[in-house]
Protein backbone atom coordinates (compact mmCIF):
# COMPACT_ATOMS: atom_id res chain seq x y z
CA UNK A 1 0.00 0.00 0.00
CA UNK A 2 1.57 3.75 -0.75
CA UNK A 3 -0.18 6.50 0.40
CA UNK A 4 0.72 10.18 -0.85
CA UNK A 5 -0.12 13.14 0.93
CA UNK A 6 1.46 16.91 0.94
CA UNK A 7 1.53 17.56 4.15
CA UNK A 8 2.87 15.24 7.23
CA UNK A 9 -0.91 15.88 8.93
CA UNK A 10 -2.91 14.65 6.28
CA UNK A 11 -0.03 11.72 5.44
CA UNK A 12 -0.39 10.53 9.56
CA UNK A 13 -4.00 10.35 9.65
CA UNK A 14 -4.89 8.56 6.18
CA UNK A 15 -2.27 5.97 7.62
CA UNK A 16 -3.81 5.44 10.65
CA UNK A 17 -6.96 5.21 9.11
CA UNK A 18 -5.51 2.63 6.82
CA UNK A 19 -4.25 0.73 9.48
CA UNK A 20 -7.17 0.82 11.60
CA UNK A 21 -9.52 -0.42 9.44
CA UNK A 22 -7.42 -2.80 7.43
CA UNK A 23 -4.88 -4.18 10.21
CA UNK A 24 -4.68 -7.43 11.62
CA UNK A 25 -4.41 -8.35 15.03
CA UNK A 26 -1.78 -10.32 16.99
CA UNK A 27 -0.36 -10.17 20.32
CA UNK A 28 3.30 -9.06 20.18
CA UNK A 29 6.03 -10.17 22.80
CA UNK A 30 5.09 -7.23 25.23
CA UNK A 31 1.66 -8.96 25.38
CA UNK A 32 -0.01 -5.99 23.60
CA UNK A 33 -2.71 -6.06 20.94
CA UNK A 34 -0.74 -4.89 17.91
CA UNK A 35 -2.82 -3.93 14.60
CA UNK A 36 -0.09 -4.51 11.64
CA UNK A 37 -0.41 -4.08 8.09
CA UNK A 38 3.16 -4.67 6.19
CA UNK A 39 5.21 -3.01 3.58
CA UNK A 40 3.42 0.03 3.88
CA UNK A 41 5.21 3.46 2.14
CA UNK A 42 4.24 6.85 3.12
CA UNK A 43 5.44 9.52 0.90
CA UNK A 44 5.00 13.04 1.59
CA UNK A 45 5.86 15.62 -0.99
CA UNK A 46 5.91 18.91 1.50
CA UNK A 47 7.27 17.71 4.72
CA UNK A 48 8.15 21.58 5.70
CA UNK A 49 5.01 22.59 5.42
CA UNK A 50 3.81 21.33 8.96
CA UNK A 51 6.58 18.82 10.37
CA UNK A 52 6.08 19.62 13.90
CA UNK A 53 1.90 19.49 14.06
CA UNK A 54 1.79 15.48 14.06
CA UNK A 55 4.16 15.97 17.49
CA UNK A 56 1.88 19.11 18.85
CA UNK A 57 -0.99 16.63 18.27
CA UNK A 58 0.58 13.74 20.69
CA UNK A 59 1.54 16.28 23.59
CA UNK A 60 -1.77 17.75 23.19
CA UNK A 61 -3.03 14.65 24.88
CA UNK A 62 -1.17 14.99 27.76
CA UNK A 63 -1.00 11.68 28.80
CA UNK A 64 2.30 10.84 28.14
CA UNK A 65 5.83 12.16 28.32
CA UNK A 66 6.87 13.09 24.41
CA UNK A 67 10.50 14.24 23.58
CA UNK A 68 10.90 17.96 23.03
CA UNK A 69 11.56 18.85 19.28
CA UNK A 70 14.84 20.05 20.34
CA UNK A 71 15.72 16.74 22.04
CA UNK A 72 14.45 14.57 18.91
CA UNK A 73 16.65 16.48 16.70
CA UNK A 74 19.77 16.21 18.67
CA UNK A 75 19.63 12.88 19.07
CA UNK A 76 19.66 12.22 15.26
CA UNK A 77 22.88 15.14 14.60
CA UNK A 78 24.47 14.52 17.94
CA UNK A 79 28.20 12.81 17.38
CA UNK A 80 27.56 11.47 21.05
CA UNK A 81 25.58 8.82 22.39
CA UNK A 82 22.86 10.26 24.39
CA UNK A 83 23.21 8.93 29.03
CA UNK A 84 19.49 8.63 28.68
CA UNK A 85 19.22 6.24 25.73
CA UNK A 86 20.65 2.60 24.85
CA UNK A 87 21.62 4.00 21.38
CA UNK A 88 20.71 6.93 19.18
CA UNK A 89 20.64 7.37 15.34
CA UNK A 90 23.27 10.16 15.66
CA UNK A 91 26.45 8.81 16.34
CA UNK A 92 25.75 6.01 13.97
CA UNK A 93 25.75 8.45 11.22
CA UNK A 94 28.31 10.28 12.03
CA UNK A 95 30.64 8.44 13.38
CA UNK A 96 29.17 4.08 12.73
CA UNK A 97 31.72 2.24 14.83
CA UNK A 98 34.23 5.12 15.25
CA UNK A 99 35.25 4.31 11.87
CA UNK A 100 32.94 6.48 9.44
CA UNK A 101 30.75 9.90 9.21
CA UNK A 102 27.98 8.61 6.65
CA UNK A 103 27.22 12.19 6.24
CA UNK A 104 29.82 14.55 5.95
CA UNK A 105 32.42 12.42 4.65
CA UNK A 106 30.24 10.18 2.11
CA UNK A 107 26.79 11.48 1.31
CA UNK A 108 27.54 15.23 0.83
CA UNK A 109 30.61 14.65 -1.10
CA UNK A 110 28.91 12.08 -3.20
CA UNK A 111 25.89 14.39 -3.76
CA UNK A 112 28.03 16.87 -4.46
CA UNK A 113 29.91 15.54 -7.18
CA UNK A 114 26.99 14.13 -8.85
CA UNK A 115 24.20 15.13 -8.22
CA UNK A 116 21.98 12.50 -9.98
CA UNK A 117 24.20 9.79 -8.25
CA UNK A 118 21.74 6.34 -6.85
CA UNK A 119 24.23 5.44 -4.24
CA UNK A 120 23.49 7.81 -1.69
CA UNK A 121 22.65 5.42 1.47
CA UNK A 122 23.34 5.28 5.09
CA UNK A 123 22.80 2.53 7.47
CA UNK A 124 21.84 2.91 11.13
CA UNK A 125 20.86 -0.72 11.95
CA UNK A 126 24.67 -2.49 13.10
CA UNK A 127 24.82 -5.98 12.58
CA UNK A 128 27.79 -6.38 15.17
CA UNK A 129 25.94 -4.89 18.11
CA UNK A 130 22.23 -5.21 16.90
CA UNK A 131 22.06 -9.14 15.64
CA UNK A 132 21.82 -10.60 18.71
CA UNK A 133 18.57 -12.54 19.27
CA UNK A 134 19.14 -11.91 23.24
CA UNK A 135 19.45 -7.84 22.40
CA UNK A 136 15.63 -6.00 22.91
CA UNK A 137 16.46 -2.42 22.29
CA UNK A 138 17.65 -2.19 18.61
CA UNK A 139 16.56 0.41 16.28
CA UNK A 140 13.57 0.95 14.03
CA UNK A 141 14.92 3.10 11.79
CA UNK A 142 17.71 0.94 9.65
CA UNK A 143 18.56 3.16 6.82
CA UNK A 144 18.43 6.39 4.30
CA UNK A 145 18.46 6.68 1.06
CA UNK A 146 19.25 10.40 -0.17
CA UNK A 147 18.55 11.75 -3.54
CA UNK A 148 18.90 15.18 -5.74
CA UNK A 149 16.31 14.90 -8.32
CA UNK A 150 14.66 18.25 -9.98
CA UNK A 151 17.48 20.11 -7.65
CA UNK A 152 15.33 18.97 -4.52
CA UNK A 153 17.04 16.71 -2.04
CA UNK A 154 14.56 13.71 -1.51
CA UNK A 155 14.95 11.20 1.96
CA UNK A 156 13.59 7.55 1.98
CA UNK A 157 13.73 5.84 5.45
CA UNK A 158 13.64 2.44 5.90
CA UNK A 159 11.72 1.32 9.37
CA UNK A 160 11.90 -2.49 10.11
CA UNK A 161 9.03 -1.99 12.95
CA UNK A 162 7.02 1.22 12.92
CA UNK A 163 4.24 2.87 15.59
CA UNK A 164 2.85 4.64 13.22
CA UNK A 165 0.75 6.35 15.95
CA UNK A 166 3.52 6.99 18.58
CA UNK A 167 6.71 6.68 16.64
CA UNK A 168 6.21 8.09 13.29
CA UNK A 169 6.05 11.75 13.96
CA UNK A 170 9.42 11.42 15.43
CA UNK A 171 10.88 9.51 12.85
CA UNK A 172 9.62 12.14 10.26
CA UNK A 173 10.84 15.24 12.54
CA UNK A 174 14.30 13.44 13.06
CA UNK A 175 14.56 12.93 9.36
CA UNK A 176 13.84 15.99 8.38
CA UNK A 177 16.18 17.50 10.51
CA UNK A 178 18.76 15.69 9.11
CA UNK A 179 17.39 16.16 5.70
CA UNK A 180 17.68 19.86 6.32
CA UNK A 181 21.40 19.72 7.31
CA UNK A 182 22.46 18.06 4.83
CA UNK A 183 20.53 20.20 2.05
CA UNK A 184 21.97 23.47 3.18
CA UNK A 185 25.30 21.81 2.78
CA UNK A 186 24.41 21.39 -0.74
CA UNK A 187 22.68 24.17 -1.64
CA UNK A 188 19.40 22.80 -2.35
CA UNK A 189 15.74 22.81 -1.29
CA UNK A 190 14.42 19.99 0.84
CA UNK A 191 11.80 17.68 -1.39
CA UNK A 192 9.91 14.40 -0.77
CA UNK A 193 10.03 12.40 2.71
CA UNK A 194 9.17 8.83 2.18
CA UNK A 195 8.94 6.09 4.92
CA UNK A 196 9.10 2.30 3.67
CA UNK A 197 7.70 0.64 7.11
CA UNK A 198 8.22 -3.16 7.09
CA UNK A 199 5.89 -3.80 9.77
CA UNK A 200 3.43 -0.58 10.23
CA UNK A 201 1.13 -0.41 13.63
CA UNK A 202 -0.88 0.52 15.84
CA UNK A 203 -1.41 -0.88 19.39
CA UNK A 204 -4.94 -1.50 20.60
CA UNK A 205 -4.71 0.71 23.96
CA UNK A 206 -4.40 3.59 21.98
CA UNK A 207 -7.00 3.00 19.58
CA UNK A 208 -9.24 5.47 21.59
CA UNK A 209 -6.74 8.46 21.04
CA UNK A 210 -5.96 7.33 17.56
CA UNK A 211 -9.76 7.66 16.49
CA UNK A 212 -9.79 11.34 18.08
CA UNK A 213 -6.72 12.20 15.87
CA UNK A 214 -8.78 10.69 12.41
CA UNK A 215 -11.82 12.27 13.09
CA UNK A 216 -10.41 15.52 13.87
């Protein structure tokens, strides 16, 4: 299933829609009721436009604890692993196994000196600490695929296991964030944010909330 939207807003809820009344159910391994549809890609073509309002939405509930925006977006361009978390995206990138920065030493040289060039791709998920059957916390997120086309720098992500209620407005902020850096460093406009989500869900004690945000 793709589903195209401009804005992240409009993208979030036709996806939880989607997922909500075309899931199925099974009980995951932290005994909740998960709602999955798979392979599901969510493009959206102005991510700009409103890439904070699907996070405004969540801490408008007030029932839970969400990241500030300036938190999220550290934790994606920070060289450092973050005290509070088991891992973050950031360090990965920029420095995967103290051996390689993904970003400014590959993907904005490569973009740079070709612009139309397919091999612009970073990994976050690391085999040698995350394939390891004993190992719970290992990233969602696994990789990006950048892209100049029409002078517009395009991001795909690809999530092995995505909340698309909880999770996904994070993801996209995070992304875009990065997105951003790396397109000033080229000297072109952001375009398309796409998310390829192997296993896309919803869990069944939020279904409440995640009706309020479709019928809003």
């Amino acid at each position: 299933m793709e589903i195209k939207s401009e804005t992240i807003i409009n993208a979030w809820k036709s996806s939880l829609k989607y997922i909500f009344e075309s899931g199925e159910d099974f009980t995951d391994e932290n005994n909740r009721v998960c709602r999955e549809v798979l392979n599901l890609v969510i493009e959206v073509n102005n991510p700009g436009e409103d890439i904070t309002v699907a996070v405004d939405v969540l801490n408008s509930f007030k029932k839970w604890v969400y990241p500030p925006l300036d938190e999220i977006g550290d934790l994606i361009l920070s060289r450092k692993l973050s005290p509070t978390y088991s891992y973050s995206y950031g360090p990965r990138l920029f420095n995967f196994q103290n051996t390689i920065n993904q970003i400014d030493n590959f993907i904005i040289p490569l973009l740079k000196r070709n612009s139309f060039s397919r091999r612009g791709i970073v990994l976050v998920w690391n085999p040698i600490q995350d394939s390891n059957i004993y190992k719970r916390d290992v990233p969602g997120l696994i990789s990006i695929y950048f892209k100049i086309r029409k002078k517009m720098l395009n991001a795909t992500i690809v999530v092995r296991s995505n909340d698309i209620f909880f999770g996904w407005p994070a993801n996209l902020y995070q992304v875009f964030v990065l997105q951003d850096y790396i397109a000033k460093k080229l000297g072109c406009k952001i375009g398309s944010l796409t998310t390829f989500s192997n296993s896309a869900h919803i869990f069944k004690d939020q279904f409440e909330d995640i009706q309020k945000v479709i019928s809003d």
